[in-house]
C-alpha atoms as a PDB file:
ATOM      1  CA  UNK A   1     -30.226 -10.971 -56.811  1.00  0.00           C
ATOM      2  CA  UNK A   2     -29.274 -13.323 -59.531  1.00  0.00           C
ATOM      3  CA  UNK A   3     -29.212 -16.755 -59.360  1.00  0.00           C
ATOM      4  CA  UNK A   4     -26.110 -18.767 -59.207  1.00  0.00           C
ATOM      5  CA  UNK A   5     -24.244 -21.319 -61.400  1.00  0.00           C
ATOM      6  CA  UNK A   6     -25.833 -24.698 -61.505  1.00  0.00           C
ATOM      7  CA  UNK A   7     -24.132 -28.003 -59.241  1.00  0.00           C
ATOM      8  CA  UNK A   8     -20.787 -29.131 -60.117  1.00  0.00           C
ATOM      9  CA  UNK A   9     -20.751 -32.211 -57.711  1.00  0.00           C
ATOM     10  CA  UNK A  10     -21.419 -32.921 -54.530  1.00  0.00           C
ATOM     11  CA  UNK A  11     -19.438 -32.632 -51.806  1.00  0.00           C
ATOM     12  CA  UNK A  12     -18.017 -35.149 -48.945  1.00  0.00           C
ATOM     13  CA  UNK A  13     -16.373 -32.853 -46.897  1.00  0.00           C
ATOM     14  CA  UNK A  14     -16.679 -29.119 -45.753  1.00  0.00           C
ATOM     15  CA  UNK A  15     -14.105 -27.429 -48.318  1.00  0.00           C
ATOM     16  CA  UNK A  16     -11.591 -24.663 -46.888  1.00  0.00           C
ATOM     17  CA  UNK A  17     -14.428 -21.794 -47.461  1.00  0.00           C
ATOM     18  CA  UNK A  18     -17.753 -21.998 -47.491  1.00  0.00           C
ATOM     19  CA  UNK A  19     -20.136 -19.364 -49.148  1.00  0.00           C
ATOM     20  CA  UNK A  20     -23.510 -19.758 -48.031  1.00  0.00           C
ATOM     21  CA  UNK A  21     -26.135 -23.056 -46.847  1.00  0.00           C
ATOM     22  CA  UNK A  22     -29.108 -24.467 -48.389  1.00  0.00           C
ATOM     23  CA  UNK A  23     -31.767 -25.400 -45.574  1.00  0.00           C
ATOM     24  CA  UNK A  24     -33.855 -28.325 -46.422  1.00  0.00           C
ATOM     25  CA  UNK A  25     -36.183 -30.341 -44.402  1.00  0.00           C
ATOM     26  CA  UNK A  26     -36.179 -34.314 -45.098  1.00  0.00           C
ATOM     27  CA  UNK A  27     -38.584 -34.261 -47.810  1.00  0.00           C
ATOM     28  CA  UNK A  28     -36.139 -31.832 -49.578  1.00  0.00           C
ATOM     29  CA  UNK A  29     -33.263 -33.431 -48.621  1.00  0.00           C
ATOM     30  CA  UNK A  30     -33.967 -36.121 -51.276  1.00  0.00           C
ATOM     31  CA  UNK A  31     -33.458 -34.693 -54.843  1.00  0.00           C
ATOM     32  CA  UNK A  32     -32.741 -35.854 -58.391  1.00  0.00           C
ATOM     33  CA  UNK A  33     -33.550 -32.704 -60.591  1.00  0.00           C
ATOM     34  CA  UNK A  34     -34.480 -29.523 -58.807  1.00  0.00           C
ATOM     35  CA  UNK A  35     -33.988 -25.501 -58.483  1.00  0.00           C
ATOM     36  CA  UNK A  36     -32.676 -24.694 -55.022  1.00  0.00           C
ATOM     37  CA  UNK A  37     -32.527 -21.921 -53.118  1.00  0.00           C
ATOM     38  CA  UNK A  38     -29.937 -20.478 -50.671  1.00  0.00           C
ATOM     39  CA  UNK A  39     -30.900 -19.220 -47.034  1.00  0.00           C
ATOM     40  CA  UNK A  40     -29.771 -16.108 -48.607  1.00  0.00           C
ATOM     41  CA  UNK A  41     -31.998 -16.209 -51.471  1.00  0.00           C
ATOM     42  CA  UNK A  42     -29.936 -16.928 -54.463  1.00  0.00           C
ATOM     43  CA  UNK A  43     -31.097 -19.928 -56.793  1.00  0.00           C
ATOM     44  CA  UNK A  44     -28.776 -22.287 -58.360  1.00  0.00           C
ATOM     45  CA  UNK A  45     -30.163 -25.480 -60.630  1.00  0.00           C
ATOM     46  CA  UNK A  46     -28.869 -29.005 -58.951  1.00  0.00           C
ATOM     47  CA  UNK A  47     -29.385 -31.850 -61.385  1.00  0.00           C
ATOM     48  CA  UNK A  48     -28.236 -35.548 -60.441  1.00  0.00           C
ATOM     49  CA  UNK A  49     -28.056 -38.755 -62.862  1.00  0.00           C
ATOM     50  CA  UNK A  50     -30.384 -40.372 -60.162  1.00  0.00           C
ATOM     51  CA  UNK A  51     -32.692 -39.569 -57.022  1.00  0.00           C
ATOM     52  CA  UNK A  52     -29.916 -39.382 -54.093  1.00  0.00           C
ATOM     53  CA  UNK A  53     -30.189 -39.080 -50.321  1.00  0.00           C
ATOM     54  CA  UNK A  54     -28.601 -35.544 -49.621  1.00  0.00           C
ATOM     55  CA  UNK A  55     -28.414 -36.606 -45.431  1.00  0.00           C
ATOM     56  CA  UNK A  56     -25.028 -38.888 -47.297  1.00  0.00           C
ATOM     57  CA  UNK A  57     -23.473 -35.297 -48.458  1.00  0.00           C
ATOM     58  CA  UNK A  58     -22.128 -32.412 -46.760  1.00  0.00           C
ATOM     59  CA  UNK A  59     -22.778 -30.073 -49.539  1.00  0.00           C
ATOM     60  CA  UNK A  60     -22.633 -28.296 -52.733  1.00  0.00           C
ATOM     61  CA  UNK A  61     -19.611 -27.499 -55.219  1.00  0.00           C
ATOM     62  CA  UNK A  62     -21.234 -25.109 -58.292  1.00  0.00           C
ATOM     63  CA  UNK A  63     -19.866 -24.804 -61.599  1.00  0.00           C
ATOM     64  CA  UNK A  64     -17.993 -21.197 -60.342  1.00  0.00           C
ATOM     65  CA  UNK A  65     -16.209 -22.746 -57.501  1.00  0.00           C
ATOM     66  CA  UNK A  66     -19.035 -21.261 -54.860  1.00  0.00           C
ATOM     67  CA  UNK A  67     -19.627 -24.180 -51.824  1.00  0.00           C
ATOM     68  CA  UNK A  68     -23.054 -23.758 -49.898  1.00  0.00           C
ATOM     69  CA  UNK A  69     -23.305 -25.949 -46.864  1.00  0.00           C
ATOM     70  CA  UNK A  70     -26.765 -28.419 -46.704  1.00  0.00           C
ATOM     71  CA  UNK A  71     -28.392 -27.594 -42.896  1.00  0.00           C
ATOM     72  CA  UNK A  72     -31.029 -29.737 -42.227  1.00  0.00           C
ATOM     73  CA  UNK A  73     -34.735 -27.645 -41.455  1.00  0.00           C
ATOM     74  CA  UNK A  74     -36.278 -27.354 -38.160  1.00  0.00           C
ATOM     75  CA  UNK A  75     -39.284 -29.539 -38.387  1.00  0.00           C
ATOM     76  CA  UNK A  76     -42.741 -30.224 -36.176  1.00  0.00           C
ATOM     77  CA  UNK A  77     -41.660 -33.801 -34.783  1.00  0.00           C
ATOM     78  CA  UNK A  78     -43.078 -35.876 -32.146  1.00  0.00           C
ATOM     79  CA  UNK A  79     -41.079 -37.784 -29.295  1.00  0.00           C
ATOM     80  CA  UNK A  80     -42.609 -41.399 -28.582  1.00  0.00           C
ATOM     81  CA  UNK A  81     -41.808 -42.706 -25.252  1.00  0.00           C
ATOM     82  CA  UNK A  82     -43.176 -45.959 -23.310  1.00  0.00           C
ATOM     83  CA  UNK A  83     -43.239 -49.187 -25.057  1.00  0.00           C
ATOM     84  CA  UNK A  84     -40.956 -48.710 -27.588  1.00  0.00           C
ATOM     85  CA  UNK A  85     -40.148 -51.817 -29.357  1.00  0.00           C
ATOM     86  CA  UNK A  86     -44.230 -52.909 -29.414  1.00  0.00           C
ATOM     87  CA  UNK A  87     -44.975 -48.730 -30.900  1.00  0.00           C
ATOM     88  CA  UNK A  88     -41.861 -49.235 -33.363  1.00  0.00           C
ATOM     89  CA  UNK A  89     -43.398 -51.877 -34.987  1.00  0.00           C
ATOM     90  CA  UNK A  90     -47.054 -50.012 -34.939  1.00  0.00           C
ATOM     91  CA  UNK A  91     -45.396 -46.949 -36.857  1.00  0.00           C
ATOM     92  CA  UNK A  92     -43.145 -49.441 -39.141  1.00  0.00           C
ATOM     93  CA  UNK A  93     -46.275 -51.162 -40.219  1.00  0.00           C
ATOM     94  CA  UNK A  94     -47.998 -48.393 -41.358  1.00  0.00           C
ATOM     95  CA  UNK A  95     -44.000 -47.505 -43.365  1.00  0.00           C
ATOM     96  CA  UNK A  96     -44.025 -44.136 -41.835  1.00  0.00           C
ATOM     97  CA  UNK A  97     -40.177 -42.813 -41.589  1.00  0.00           C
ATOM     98  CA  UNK A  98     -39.009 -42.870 -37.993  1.00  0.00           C
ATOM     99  CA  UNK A  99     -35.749 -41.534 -35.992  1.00  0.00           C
ATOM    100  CA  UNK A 100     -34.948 -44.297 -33.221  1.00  0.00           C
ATOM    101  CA  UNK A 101     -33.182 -43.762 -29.823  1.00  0.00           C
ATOM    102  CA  UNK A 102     -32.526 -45.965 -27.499  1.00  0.00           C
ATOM    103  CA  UNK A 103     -34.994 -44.128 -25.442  1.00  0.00           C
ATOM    104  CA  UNK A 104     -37.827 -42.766 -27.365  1.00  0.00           C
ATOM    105  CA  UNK A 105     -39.179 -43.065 -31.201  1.00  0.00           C
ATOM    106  CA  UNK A 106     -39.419 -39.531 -33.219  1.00  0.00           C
ATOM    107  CA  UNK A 107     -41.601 -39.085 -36.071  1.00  0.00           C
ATOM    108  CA  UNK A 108     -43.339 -35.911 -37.957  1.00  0.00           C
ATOM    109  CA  UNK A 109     -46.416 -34.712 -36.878  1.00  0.00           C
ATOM    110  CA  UNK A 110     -49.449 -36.997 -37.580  1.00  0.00           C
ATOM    111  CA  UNK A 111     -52.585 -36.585 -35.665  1.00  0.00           C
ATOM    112  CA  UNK A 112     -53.912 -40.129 -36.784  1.00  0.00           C
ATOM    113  CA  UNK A 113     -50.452 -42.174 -36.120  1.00  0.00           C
ATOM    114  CA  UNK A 114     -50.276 -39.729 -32.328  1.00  0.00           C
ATOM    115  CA  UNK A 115     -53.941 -40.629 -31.598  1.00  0.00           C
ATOM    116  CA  UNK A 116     -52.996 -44.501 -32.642  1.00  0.00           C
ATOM    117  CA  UNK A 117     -50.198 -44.292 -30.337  1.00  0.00           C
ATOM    118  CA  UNK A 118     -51.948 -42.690 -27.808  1.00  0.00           C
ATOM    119  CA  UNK A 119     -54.389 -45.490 -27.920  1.00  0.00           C
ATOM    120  CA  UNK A 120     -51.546 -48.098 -27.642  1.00  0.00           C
ATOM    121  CA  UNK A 121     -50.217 -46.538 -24.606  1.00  0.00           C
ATOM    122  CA  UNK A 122     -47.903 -44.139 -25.526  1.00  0.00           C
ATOM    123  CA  UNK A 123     -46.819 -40.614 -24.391  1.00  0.00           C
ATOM    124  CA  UNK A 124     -45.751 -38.058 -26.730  1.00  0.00           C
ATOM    125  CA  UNK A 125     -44.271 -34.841 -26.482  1.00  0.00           C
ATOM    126  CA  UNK A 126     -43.794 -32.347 -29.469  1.00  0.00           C
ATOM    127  CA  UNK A 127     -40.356 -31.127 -30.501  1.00  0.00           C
ATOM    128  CA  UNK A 128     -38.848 -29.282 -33.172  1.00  0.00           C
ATOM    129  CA  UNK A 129     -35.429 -30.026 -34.932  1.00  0.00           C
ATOM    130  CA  UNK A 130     -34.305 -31.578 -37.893  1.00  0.00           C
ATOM    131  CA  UNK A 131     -35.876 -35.419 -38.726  1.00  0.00           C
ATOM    132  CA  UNK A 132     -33.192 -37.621 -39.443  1.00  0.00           C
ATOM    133  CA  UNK A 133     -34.944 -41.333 -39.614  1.00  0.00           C
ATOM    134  CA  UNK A 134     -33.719 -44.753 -39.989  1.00  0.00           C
ATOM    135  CA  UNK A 135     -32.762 -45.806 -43.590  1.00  0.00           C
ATOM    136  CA  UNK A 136     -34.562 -48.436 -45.040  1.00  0.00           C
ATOM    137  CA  UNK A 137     -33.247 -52.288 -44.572  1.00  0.00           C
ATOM    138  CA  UNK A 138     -32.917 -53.006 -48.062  1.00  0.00           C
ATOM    139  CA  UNK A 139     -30.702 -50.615 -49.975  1.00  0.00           C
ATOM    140  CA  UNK A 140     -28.425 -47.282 -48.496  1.00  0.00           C
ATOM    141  CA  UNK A 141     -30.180 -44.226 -47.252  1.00  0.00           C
ATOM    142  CA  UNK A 142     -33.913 -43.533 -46.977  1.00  0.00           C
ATOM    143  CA  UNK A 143     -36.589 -46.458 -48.107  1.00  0.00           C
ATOM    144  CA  UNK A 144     -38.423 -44.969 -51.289  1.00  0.00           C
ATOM    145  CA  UNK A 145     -42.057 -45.439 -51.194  1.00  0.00           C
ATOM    146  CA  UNK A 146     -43.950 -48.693 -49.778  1.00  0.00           C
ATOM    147  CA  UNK A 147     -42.702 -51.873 -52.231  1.00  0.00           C
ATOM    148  CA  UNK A 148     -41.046 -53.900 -50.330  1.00  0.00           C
ATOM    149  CA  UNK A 149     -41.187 -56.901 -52.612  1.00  0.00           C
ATOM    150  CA  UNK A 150     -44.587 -58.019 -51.607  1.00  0.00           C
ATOM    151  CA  UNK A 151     -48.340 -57.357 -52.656  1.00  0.00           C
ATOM    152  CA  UNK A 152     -50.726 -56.540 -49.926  1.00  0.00           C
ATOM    153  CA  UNK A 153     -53.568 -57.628 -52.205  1.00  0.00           C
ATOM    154  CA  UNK A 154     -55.425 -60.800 -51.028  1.00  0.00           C
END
């Protein structure tokens, strides 16, 4: 198979027709200049003026008019469940990305962070579906890396 025309633009909305998906877990799903590939195998060249949150977009438009759907990946995720607001701030101090619902805490597999929480009284139970965390507090979309306007140094 060859590999398709590189990225017009992105795309808000699902078009009319849509020719394929590209499945991308979160790490993935954040992209500034990068060869993709299609769940049907076909490469195509996506290239961005800056790093952007694809979890904002619905999907691709390529330079021949084809439209490919992003699907977010199946990943390993743990459920957190008991104190939640006392184990939210446990997993936001260590700035580890985390989904919140009102009724449990979901984060990626992490055998040190489970065995902390573990240790602080929670229960866990392992799941697997796409990870869709809270943004960070200080800009749109995911928070990149730890800055946070503050040295840790002492």
């Amino acid at each position: 198979m060859t590999d398709l025309p590189p990225l017009r633009r992105l795309l808000k909305e699902r078009p009319d027709h849509c020719d394929g998906s590209v499945i991308l877990d979160y790490d993935a799903r954040m992209v500034r200049r990068k060869r993709l590939v299609t769940a049907e195998g076909r490469g195509f060249m996506v290239d961005l003026a800056e790093v952007t949150n694809l979890d904002a977009w619905w999907g691709f438009e390529l330079e021949d008019g084809t439209t490919l759907e992003i699907v977010p990946a199946d990943e390993a995720l743990v459920e957190v469940t008991g104190d939640l607001p006392r184990l939210a701030w446990h997993i936001g101090n260590r700035h580890t990305p985390c989904q919140i619902l009102p009724d449990r805490l979901i984060i990626r597999e992490d055998h040190v962070l489970e065995n902390m929480l573990i240790g602080l009284g929670a229960q866990i139970n392992r799941a697997s579906r796409p990870f869709t965390p809270e943004g960070g507090a200080y800009g749109h979309g995911r928070t990149m890396g730890h800055s946070h306007g503050h040295s840790h140094d002492h």
